[in-house]
N, C-alpha and C. Protein backbone atom coordinates (compact mmCIF):
# COMPACT_ATOMS: atom_id res chain seq x y z
N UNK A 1 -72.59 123.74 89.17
CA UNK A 1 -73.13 122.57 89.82
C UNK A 1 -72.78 121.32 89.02
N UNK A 2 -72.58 120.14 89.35
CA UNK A 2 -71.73 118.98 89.16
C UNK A 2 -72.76 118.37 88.61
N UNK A 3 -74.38 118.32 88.97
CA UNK A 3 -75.21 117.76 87.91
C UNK A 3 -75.56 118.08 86.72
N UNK A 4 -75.56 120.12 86.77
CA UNK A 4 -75.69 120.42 85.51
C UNK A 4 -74.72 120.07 84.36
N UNK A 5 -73.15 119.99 84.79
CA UNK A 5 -72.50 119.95 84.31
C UNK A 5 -72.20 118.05 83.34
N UNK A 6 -72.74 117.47 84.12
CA UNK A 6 -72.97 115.80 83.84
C UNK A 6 -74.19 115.82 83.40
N UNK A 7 -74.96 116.55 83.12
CA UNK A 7 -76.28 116.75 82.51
C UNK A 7 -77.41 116.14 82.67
N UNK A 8 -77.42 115.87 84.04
CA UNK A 8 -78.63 115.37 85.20
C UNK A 8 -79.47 116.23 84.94
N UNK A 9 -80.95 115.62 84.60
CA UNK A 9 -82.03 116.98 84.55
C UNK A 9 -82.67 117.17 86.02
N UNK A 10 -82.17 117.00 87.23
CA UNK A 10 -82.39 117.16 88.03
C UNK A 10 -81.21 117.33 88.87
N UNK A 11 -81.82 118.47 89.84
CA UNK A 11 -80.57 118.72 91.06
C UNK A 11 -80.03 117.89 92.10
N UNK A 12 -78.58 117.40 92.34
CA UNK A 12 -78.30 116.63 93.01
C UNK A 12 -77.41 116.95 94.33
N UNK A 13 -78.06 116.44 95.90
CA UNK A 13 -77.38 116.91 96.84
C UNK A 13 -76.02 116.39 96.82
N UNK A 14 -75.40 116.38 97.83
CA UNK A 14 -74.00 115.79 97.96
C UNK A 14 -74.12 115.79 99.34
N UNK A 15 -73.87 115.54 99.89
CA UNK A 15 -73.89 115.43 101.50
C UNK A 15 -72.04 115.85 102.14
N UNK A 16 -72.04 116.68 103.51
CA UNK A 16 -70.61 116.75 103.88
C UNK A 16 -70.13 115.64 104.64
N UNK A 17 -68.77 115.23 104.64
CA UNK A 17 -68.75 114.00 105.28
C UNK A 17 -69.25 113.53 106.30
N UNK A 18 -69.48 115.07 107.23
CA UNK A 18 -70.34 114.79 108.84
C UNK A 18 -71.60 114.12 108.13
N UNK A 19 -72.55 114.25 107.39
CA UNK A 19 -73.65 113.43 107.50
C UNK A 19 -74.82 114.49 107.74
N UNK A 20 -74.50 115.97 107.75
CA UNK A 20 -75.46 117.13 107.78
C UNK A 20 -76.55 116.56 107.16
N UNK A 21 -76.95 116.54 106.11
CA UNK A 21 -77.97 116.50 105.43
C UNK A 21 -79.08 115.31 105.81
N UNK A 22 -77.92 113.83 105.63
CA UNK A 22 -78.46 112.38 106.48
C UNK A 22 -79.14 112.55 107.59
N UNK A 23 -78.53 113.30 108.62
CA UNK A 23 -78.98 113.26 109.90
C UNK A 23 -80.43 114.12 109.53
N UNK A 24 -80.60 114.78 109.59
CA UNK A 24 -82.17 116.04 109.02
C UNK A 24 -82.58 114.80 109.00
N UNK A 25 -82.94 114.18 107.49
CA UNK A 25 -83.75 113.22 106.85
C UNK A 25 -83.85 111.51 107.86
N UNK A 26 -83.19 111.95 108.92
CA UNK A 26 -83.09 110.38 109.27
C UNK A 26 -82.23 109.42 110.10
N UNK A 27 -81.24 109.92 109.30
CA UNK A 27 -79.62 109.03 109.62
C UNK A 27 -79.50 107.80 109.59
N UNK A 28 -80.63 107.06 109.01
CA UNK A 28 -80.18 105.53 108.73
C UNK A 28 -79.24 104.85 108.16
N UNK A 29 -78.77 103.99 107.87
CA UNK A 29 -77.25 103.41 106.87
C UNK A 29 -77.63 103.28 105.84
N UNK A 30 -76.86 103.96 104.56
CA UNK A 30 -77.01 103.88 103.71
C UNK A 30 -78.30 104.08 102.53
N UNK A 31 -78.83 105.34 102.46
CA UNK A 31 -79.79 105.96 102.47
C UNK A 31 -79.77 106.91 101.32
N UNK A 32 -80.75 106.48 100.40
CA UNK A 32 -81.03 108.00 99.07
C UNK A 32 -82.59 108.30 99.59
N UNK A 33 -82.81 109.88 99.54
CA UNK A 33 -83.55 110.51 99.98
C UNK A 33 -84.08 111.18 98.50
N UNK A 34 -84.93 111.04 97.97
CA UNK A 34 -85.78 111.60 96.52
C UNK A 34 -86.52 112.83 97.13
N UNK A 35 -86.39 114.34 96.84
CA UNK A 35 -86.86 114.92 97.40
C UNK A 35 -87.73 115.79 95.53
N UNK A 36 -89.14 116.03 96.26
CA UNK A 36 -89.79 115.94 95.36
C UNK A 36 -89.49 118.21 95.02
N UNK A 37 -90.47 118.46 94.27
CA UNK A 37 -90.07 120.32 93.87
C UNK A 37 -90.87 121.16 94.95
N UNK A 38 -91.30 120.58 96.19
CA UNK A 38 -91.56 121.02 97.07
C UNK A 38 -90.67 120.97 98.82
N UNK A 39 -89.49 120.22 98.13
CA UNK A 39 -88.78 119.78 99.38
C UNK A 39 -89.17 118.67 100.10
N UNK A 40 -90.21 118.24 100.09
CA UNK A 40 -90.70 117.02 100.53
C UNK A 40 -90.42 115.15 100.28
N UNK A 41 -89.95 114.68 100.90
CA UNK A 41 -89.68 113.43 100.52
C UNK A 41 -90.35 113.05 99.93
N UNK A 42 -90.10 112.48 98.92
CA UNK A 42 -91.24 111.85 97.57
C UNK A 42 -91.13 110.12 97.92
N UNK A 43 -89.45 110.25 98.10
CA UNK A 43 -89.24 108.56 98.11
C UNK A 43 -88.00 108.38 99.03
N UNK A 44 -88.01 107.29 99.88
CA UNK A 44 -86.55 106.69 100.97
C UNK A 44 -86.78 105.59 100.71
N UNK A 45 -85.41 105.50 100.22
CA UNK A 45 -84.58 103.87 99.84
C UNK A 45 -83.68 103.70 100.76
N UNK A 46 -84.36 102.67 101.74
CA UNK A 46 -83.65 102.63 103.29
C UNK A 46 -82.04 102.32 102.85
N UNK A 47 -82.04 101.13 101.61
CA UNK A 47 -80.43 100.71 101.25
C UNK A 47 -80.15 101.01 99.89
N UNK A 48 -79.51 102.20 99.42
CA UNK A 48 -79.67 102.91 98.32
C UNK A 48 -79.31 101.67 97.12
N UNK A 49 -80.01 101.80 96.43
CA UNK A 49 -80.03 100.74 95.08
C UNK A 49 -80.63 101.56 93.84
N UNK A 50 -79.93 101.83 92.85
CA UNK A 50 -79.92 102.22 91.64
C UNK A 50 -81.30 101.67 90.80
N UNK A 51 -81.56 100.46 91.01
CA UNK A 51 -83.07 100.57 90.22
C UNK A 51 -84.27 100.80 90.76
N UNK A 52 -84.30 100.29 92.35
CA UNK A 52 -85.57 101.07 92.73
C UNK A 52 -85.47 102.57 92.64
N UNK A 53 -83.94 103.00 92.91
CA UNK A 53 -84.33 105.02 92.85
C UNK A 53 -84.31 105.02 91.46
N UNK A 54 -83.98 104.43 90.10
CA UNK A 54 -84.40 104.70 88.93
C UNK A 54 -86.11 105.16 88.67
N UNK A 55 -86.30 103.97 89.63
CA UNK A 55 -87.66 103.72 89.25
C UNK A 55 -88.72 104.68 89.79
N UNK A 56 -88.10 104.97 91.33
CA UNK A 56 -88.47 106.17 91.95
C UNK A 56 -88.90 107.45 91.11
N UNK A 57 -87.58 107.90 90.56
CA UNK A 57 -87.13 109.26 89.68
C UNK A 57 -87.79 109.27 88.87
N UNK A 58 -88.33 107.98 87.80
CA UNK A 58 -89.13 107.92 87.23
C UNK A 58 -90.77 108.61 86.65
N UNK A 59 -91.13 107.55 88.22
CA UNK A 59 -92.01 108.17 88.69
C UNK A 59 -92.91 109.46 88.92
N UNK A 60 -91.55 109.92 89.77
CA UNK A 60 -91.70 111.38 90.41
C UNK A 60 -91.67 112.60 89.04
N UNK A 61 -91.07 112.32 88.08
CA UNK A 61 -91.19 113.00 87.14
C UNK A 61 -92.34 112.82 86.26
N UNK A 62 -92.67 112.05 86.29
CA UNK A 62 -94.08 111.30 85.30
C UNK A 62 -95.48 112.10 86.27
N UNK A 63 -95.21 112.12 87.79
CA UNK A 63 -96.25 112.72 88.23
C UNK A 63 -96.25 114.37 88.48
N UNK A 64 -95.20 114.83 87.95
CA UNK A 64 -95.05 116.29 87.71
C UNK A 64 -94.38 116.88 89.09
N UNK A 65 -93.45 115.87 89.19
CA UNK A 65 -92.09 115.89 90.00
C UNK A 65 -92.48 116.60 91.97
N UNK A 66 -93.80 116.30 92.04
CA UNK A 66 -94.68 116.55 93.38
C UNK A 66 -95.42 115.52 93.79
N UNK A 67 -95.16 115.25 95.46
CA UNK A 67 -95.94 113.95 96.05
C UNK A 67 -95.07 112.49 96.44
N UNK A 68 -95.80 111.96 96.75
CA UNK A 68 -94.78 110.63 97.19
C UNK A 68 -95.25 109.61 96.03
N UNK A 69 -94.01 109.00 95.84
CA UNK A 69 -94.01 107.64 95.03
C UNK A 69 -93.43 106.71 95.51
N UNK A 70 -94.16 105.74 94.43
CA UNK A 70 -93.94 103.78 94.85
C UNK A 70 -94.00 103.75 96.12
N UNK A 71 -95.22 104.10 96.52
CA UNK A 71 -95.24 104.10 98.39
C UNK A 71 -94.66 104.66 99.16
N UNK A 72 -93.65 105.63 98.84
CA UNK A 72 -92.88 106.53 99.63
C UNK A 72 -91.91 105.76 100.23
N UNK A 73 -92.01 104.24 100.06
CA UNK A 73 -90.06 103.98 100.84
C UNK A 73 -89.89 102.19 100.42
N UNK A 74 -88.99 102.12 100.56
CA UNK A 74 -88.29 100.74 100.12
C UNK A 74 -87.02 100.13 101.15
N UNK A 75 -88.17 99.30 101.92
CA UNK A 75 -86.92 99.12 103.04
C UNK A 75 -86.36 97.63 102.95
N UNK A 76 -86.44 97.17 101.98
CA UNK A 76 -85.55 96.39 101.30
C UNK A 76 -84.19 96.21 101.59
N UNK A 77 -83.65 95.34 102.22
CA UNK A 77 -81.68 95.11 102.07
C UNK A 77 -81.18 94.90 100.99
N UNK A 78 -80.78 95.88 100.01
CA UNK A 78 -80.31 95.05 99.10
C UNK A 78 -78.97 94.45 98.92
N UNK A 79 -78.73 93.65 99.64
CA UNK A 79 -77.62 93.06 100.01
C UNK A 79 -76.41 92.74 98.55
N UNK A 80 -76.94 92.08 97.53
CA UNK A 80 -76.36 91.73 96.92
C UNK A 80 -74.93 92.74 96.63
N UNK A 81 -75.40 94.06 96.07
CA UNK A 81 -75.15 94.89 95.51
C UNK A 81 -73.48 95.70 96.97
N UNK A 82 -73.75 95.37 97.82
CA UNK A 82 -73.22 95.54 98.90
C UNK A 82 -71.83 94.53 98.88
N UNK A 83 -72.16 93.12 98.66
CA UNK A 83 -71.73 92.24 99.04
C UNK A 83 -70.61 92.03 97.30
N UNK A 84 -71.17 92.89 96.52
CA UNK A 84 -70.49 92.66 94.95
C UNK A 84 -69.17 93.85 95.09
N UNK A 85 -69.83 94.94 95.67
CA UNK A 85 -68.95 95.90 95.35
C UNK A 85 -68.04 96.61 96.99
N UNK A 86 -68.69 95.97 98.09
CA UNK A 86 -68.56 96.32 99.65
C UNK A 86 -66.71 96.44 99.90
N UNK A 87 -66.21 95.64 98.90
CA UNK A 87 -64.67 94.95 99.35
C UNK A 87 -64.28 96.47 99.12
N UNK A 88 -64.32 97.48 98.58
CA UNK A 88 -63.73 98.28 98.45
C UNK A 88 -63.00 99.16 99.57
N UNK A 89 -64.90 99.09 100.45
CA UNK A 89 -64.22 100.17 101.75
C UNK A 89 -63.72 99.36 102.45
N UNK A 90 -64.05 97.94 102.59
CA UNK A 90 -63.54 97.29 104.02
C UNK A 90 -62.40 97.19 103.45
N UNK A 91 -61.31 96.74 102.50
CA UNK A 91 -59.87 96.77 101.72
C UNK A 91 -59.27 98.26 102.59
N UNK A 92 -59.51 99.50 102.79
CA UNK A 92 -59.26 100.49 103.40
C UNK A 92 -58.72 100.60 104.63
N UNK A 93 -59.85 99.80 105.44
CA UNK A 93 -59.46 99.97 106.95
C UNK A 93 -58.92 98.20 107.38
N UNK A 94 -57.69 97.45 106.57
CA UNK A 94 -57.64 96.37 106.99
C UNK A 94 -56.46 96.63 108.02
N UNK A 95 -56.32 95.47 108.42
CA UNK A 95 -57.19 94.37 108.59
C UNK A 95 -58.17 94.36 110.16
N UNK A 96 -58.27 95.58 110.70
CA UNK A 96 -59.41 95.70 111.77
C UNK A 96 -60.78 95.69 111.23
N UNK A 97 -60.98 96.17 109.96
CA UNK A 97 -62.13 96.06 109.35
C UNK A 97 -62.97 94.93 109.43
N UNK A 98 -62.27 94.16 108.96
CA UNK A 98 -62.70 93.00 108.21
C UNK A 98 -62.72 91.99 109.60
N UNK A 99 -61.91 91.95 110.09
CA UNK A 99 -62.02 91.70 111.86
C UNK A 99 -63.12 91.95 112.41
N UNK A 100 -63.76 93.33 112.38
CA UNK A 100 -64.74 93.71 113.01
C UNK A 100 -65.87 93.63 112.68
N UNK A 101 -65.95 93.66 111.22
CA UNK A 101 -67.35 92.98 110.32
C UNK A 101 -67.56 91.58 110.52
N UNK A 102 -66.18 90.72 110.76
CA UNK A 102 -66.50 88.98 110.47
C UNK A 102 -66.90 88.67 112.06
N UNK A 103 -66.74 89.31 113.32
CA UNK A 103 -66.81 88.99 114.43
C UNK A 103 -68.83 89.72 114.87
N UNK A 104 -68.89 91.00 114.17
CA UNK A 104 -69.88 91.71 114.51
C UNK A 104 -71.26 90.45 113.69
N UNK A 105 -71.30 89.96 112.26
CA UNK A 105 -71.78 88.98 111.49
C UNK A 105 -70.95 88.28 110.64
N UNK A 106 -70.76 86.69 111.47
CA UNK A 106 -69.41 86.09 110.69
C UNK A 106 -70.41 85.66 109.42
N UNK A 107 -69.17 85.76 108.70
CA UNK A 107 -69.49 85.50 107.49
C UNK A 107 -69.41 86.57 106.58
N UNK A 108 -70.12 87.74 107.04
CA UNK A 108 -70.30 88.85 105.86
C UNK A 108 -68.82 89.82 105.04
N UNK A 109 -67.93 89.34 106.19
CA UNK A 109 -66.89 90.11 105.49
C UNK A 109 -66.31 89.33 104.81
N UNK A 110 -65.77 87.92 105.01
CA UNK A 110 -65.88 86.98 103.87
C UNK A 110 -66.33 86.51 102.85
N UNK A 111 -67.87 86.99 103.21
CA UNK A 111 -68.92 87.13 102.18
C UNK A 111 -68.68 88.32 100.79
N UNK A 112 -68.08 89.41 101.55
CA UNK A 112 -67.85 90.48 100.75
C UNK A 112 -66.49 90.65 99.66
N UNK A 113 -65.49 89.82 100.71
CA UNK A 113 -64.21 89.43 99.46
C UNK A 113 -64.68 88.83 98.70
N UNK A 114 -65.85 87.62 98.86
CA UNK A 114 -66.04 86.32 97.87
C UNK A 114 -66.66 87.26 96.85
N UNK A 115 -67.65 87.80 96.98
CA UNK A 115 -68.14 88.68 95.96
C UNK A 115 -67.58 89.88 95.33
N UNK A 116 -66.61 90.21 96.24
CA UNK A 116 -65.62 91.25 95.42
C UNK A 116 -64.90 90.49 94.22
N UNK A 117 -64.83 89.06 94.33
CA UNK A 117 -63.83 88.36 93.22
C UNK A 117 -64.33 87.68 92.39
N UNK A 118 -66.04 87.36 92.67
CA UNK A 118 -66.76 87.17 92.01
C UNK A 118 -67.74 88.34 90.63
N UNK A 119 -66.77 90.19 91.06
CA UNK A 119 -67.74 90.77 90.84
C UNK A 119 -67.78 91.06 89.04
N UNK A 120 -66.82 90.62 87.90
CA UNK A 120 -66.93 90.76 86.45
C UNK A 120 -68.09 89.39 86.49
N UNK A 121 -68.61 88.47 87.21
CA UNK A 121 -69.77 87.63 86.60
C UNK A 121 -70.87 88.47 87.70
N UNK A 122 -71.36 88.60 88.59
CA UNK A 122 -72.14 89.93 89.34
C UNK A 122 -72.21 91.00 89.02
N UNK A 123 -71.56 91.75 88.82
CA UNK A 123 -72.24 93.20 88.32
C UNK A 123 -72.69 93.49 87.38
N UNK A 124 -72.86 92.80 86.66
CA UNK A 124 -74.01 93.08 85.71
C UNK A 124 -75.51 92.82 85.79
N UNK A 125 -75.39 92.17 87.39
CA UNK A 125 -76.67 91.86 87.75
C UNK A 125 -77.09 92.71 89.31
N UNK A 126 -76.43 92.93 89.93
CA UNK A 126 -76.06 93.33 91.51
C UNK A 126 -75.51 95.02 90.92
N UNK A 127 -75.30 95.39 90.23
CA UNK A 127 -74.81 96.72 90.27
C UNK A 127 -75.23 97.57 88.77
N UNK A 128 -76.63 96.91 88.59
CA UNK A 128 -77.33 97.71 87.52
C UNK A 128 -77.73 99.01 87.62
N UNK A 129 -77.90 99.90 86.56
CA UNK A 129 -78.22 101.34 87.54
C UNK A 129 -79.88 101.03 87.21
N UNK A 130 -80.67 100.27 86.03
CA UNK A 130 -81.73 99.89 85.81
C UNK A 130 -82.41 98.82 86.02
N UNK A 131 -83.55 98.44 86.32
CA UNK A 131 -84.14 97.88 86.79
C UNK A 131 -83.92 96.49 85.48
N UNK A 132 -84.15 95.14 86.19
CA UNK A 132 -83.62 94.01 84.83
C UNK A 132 -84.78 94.08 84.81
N UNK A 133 -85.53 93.68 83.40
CA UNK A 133 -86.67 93.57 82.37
C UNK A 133 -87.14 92.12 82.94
N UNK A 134 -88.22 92.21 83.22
CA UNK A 134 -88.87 91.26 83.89
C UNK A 134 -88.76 89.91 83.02
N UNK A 135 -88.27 89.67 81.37
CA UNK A 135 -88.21 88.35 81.25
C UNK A 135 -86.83 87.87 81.81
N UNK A 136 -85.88 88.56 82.40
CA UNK A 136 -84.65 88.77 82.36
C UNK A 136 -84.68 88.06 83.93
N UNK A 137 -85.67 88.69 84.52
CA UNK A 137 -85.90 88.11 86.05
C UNK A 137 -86.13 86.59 86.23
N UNK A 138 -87.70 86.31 85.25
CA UNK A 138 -87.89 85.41 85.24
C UNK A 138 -87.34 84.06 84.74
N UNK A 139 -85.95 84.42 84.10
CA UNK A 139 -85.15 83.57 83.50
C UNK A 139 -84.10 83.17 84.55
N UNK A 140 -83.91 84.35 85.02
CA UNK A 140 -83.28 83.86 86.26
C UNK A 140 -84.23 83.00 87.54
N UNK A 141 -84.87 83.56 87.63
CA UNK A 141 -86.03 82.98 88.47
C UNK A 141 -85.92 81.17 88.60
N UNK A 142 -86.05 80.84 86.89
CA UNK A 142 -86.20 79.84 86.62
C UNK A 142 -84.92 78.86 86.64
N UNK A 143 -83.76 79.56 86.26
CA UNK A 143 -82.58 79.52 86.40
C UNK A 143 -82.25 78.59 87.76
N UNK A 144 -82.76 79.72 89.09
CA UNK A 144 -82.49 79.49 90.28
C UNK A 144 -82.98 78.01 90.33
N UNK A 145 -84.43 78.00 90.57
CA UNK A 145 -85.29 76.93 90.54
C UNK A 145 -84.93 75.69 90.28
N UNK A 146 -84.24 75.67 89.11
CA UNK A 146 -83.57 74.27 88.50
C UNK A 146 -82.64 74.36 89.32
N UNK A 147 -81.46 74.47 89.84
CA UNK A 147 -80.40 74.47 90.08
C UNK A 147 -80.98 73.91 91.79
N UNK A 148 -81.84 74.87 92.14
CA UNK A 148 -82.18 74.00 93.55
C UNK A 148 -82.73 73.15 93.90
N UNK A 149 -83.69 72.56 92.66
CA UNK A 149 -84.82 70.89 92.21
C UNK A 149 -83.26 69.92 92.09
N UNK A 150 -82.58 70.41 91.12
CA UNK A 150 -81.15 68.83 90.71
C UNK A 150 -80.53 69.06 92.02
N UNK A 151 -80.16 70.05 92.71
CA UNK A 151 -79.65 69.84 94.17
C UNK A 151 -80.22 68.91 94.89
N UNK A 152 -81.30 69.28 95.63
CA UNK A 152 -82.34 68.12 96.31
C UNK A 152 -82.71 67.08 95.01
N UNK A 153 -82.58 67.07 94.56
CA UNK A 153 -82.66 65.11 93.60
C UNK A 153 -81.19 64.60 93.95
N UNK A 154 -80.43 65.17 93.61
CA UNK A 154 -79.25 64.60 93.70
C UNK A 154 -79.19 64.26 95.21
N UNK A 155 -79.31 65.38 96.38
CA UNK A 155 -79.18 64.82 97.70
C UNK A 155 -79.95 63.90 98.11
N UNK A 156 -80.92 63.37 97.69
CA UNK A 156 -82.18 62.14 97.65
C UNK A 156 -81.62 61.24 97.55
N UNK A 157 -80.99 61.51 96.24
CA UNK A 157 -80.07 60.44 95.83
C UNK A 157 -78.98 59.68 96.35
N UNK A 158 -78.23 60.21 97.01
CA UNK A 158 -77.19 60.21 97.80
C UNK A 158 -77.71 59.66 99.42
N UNK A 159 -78.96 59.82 99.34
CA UNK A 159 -79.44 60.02 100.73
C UNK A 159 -80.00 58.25 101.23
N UNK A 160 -80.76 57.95 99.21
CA UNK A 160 -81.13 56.78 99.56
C UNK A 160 -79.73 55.57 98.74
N UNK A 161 -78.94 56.15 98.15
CA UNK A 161 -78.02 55.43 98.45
C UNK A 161 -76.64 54.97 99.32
N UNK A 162 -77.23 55.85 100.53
CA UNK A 162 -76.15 55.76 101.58
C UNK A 162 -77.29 54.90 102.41
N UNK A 163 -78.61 54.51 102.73
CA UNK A 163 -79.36 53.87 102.95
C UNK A 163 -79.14 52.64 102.72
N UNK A 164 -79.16 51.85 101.30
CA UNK A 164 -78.78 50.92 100.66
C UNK A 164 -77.69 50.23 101.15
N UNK A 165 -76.69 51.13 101.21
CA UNK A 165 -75.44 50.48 101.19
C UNK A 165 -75.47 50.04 103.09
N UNK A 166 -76.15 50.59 103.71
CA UNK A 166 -76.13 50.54 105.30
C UNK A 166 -76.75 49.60 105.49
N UNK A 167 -77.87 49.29 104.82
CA UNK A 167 -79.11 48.07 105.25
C UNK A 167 -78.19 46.46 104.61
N UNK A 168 -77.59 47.26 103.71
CA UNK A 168 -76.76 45.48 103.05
C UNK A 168 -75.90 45.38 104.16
N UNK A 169 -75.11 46.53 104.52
CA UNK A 169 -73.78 45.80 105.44
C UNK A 169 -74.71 45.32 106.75
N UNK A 170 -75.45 44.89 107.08
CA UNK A 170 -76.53 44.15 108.27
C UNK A 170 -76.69 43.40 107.90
């Protein structure tokens, strides 16, 4: 087995390309299924992301690897993580792909090159397998914050000096 051998202390499915296993559990897009030592879903991560199922696995082992955790599901988009590393498959099926993604939601397949070329400054944030340390968040947090306060000052700015200049030429 491919986990023992990578030295996962836990057993890992693989699914066949039909989607056997997906379909049972669901068949939603893009989907990790945490199944606890009773067979039972412990945890569904509607859009599979590496730190909530960290955090999941966690869990589920801390409570003696039986029962549902962190509420049993996370239906969260996590888009980013999609949009950092996505260029790969749509690069595959071009250029109908990318055709059919930008027409189905324009933008997103454009969205997905931009972040494919953006992804050595992104993935270290968008393609963590662990959860970032909450001062790590909040730095960003704060990060964001500023960057969108000097935006709107500056457009104020701009806003009441395109004002100015309109009321003089009268």
């Amino acid at each position: 087995m491919i986990w023992q051998a990578e030295d996962v202390p836990y057993p890992v499915a693989v699914d066949d390309l039909e989607g056997t296993v997906h379909q049972v559990y669901g068949g939603l897009a893009d989907p990790s299924y945490l199944i606890d030592a009773d067979g039972r879903v412990a945890f569904y991560n509607m859009w599979t992301h590496a730190p909530t199922l960290h955090e999941a696995i966690k869990s589920l082992t801390q409570q003696g690897e039986r029962g549902i955790v962190n509420g049993g599901i996370d239906r969260t988009p996590h888009i980013a993580a999609s949009m950092t590393d996505g260029w790969k498959g749509l690069r595959r099926g071009l250029p109908q792909s990318f055709t059919d993604l930008e027409l189905s939601a324009p933008g997103t397949a454009s969205g997905t090159w931009i972040g494919y070329q953006l992804k050595p400054l992104l993935a270290p944030l968008t393609l963590r397998a662990k959860p970032l340390p909450l001062a790590a968040k909040a730095g960003l947090a704060l990060g964001a914050a500023a960057v969108i306060w000097l935006g709107a000052r500056r457009a104020t700015a701009e806003r009441r000096a395109a004002r100015a200049r309109n009321s003089s030429e009268r």
